[in-house]
N, C-alpha and C. Protein backbone atom coordinates (compact mmCIF):
# COMPACT_ATOMS: atom_id res chain seq x y z
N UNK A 1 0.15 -35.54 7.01
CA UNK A 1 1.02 -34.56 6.41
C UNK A 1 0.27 -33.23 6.30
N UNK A 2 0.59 -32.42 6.84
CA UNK A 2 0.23 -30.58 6.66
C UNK A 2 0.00 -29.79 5.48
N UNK A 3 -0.85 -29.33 5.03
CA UNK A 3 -0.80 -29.32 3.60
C UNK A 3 -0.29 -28.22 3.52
N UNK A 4 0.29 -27.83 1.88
CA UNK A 4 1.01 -26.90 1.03
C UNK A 4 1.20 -25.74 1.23
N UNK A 5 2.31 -24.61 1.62
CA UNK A 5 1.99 -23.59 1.76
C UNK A 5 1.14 -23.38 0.33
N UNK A 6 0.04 -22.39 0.65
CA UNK A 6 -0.77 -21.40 -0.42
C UNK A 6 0.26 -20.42 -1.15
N UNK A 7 0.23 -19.91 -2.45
CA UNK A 7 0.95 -18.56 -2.63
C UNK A 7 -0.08 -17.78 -3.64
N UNK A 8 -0.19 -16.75 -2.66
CA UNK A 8 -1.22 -15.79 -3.32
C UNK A 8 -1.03 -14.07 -3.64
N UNK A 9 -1.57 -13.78 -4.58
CA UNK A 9 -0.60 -12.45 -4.69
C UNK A 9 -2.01 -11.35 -4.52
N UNK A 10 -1.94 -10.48 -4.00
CA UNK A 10 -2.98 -9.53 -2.97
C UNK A 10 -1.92 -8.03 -3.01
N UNK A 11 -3.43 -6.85 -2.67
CA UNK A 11 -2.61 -5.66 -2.40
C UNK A 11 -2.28 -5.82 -0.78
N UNK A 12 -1.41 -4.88 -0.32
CA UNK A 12 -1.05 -5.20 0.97
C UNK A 12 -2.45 -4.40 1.33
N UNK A 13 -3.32 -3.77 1.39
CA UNK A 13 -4.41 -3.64 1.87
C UNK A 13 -5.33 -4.39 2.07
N UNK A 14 -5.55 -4.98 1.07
CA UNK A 14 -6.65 -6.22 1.41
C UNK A 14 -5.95 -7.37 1.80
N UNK A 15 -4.88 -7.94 2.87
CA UNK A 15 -4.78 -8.69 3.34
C UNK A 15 -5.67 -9.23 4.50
N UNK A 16 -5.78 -8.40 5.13
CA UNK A 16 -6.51 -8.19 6.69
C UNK A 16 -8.04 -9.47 6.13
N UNK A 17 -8.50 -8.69 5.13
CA UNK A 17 -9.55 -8.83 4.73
C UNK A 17 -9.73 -10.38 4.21
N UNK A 18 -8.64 -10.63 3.20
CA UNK A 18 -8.23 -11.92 2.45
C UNK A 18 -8.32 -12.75 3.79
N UNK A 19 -7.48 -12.68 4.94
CA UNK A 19 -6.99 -13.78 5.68
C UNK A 19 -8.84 -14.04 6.30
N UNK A 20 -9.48 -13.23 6.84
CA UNK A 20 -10.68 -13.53 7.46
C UNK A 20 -11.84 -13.95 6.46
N UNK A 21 -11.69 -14.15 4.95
CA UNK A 21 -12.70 -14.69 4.21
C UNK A 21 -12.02 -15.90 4.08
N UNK A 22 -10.55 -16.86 4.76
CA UNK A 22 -10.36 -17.60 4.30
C UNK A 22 -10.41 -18.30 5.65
N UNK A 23 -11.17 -17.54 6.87
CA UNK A 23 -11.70 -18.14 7.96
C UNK A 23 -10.45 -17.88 9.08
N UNK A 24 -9.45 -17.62 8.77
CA UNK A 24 -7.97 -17.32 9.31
C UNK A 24 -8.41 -15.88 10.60
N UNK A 25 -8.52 -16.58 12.12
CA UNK A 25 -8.96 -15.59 12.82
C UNK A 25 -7.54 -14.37 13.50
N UNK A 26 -7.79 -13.47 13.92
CA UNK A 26 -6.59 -12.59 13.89
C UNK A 26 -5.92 -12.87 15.35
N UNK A 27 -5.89 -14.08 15.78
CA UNK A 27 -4.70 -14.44 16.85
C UNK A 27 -4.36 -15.51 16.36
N UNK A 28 -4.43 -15.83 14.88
CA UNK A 28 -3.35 -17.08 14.27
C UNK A 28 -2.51 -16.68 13.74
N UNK A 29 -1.48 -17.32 13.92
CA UNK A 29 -0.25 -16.89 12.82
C UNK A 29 -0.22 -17.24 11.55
N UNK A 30 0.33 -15.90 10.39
CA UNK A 30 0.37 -16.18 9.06
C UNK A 30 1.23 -15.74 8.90
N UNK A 31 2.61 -16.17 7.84
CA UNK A 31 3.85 -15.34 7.19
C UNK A 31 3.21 -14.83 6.27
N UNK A 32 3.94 -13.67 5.77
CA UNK A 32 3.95 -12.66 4.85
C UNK A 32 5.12 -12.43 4.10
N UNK A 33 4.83 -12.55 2.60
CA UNK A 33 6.29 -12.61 2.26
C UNK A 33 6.33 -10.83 1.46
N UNK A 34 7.25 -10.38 1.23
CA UNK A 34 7.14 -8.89 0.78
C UNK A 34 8.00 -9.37 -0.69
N UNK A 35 7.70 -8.61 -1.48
CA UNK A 35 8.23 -9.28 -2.96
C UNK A 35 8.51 -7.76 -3.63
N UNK A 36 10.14 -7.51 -3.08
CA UNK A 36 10.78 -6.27 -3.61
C UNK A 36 10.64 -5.64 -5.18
N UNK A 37 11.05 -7.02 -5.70
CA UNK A 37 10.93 -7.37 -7.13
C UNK A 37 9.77 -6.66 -8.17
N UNK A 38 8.51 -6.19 -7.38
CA UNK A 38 7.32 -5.90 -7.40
C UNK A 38 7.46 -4.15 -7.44
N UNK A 39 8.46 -3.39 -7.24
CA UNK A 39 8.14 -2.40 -7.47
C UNK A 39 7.92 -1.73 -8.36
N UNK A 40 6.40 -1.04 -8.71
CA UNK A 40 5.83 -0.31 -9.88
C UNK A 40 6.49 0.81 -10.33
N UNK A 41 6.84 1.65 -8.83
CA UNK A 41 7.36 2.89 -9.36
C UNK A 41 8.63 3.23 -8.02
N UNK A 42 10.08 3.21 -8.94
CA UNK A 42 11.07 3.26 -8.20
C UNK A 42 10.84 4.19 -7.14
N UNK A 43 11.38 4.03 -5.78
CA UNK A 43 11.49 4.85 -5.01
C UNK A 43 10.40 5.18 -4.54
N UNK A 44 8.94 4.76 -4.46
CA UNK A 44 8.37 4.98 -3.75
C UNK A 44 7.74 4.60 -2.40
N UNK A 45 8.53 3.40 -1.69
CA UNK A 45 8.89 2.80 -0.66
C UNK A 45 9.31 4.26 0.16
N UNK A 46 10.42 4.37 -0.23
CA UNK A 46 11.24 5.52 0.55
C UNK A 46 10.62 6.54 0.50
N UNK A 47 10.20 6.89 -0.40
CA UNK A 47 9.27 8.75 -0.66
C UNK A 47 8.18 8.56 0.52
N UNK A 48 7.38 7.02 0.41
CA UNK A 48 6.24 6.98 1.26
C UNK A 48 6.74 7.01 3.16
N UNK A 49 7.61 6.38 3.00
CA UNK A 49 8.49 6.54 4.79
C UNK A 49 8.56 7.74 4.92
N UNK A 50 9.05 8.44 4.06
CA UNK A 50 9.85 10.10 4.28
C UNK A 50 8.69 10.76 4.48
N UNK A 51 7.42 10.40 3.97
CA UNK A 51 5.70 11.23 4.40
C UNK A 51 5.66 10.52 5.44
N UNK A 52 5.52 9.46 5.44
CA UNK A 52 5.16 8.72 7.31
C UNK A 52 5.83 9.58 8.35
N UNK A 53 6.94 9.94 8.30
CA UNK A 53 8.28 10.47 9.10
C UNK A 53 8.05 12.12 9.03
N UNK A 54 7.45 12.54 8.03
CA UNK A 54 7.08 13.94 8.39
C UNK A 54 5.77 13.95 9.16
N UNK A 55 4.88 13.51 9.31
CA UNK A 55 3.44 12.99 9.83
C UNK A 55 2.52 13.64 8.84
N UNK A 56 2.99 13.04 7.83
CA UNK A 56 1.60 13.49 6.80
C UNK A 56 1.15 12.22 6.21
N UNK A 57 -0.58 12.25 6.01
CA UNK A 57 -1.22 11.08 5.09
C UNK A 57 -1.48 11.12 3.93
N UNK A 58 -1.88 10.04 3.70
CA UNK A 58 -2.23 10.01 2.32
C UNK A 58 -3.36 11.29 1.82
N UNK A 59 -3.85 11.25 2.32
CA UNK A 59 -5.03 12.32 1.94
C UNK A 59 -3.87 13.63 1.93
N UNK A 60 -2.90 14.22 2.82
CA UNK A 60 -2.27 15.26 3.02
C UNK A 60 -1.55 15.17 1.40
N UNK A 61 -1.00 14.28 1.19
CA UNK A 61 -0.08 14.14 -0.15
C UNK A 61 -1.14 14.06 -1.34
N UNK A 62 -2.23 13.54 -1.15
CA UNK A 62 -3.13 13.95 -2.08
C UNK A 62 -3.36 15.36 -2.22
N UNK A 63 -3.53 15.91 -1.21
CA UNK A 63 -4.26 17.85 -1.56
C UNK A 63 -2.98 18.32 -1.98
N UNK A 64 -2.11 18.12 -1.20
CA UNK A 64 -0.90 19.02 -2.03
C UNK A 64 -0.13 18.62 -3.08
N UNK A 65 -0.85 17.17 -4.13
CA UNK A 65 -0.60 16.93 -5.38
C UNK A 65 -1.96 17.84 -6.08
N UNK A 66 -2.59 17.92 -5.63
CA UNK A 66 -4.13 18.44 -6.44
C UNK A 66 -3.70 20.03 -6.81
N UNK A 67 -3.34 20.45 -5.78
CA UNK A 67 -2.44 21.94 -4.91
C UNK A 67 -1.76 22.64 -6.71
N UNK A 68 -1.19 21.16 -6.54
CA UNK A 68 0.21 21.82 -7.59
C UNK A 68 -0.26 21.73 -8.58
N UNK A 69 -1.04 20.44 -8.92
CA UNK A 69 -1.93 20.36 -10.29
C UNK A 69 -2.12 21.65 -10.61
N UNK A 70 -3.19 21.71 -9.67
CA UNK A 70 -4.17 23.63 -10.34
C UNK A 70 -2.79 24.34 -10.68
N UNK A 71 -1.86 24.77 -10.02
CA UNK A 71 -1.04 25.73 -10.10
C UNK A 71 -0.25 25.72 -11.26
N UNK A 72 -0.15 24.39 -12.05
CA UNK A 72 0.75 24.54 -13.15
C UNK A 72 -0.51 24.25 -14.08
N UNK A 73 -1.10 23.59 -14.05
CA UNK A 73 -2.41 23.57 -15.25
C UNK A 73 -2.91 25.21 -15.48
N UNK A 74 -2.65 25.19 -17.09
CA UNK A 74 -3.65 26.42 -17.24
C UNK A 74 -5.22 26.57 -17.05
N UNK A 75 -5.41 27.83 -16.55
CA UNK A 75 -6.67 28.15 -16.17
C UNK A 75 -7.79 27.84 -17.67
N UNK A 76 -8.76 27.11 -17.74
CA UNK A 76 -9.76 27.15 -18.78
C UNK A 76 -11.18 28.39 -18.47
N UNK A 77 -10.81 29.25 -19.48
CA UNK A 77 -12.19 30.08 -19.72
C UNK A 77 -12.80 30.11 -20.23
């Protein structure tokens, strides 16, 4: 008998990583389940596509959050 599916809960970043410390080489097959239910902060599925789809990265959406920071934070003298 085949044993149990596993259920393990991981960022989707460190999967890659998870599957090869558990010896799992990258021409085997593994399902992935996505767990909607899990969203921290509404709408940011879609906000993050809508940056994919403009061709900006993470780092790009970082400077121009930093951008705006300074601009509405008052200046300290």
């Amino acid at each position: 008998m085949p044993p149990a599916p596993e259920v393990i809960e991981i960022a989707a970043g460190d999967v890659a990583d998870e599957l090869r410390r558990r010896g799992i080489s990258p021409d085997e097959w593994a399902t992935l389940m996505i767990a909607p239910d899990q969203e921290w902060i509404p709408g940011r599925r879609e906000s993050r596509a809508r940056v994919v789809v403009a061709g900006l990265t993470d780092g790009d959406v970082d400077r121009l959050i930093k951008r705006a920071q300074r601009e509405v934070e008052p200046s300290i003298e």
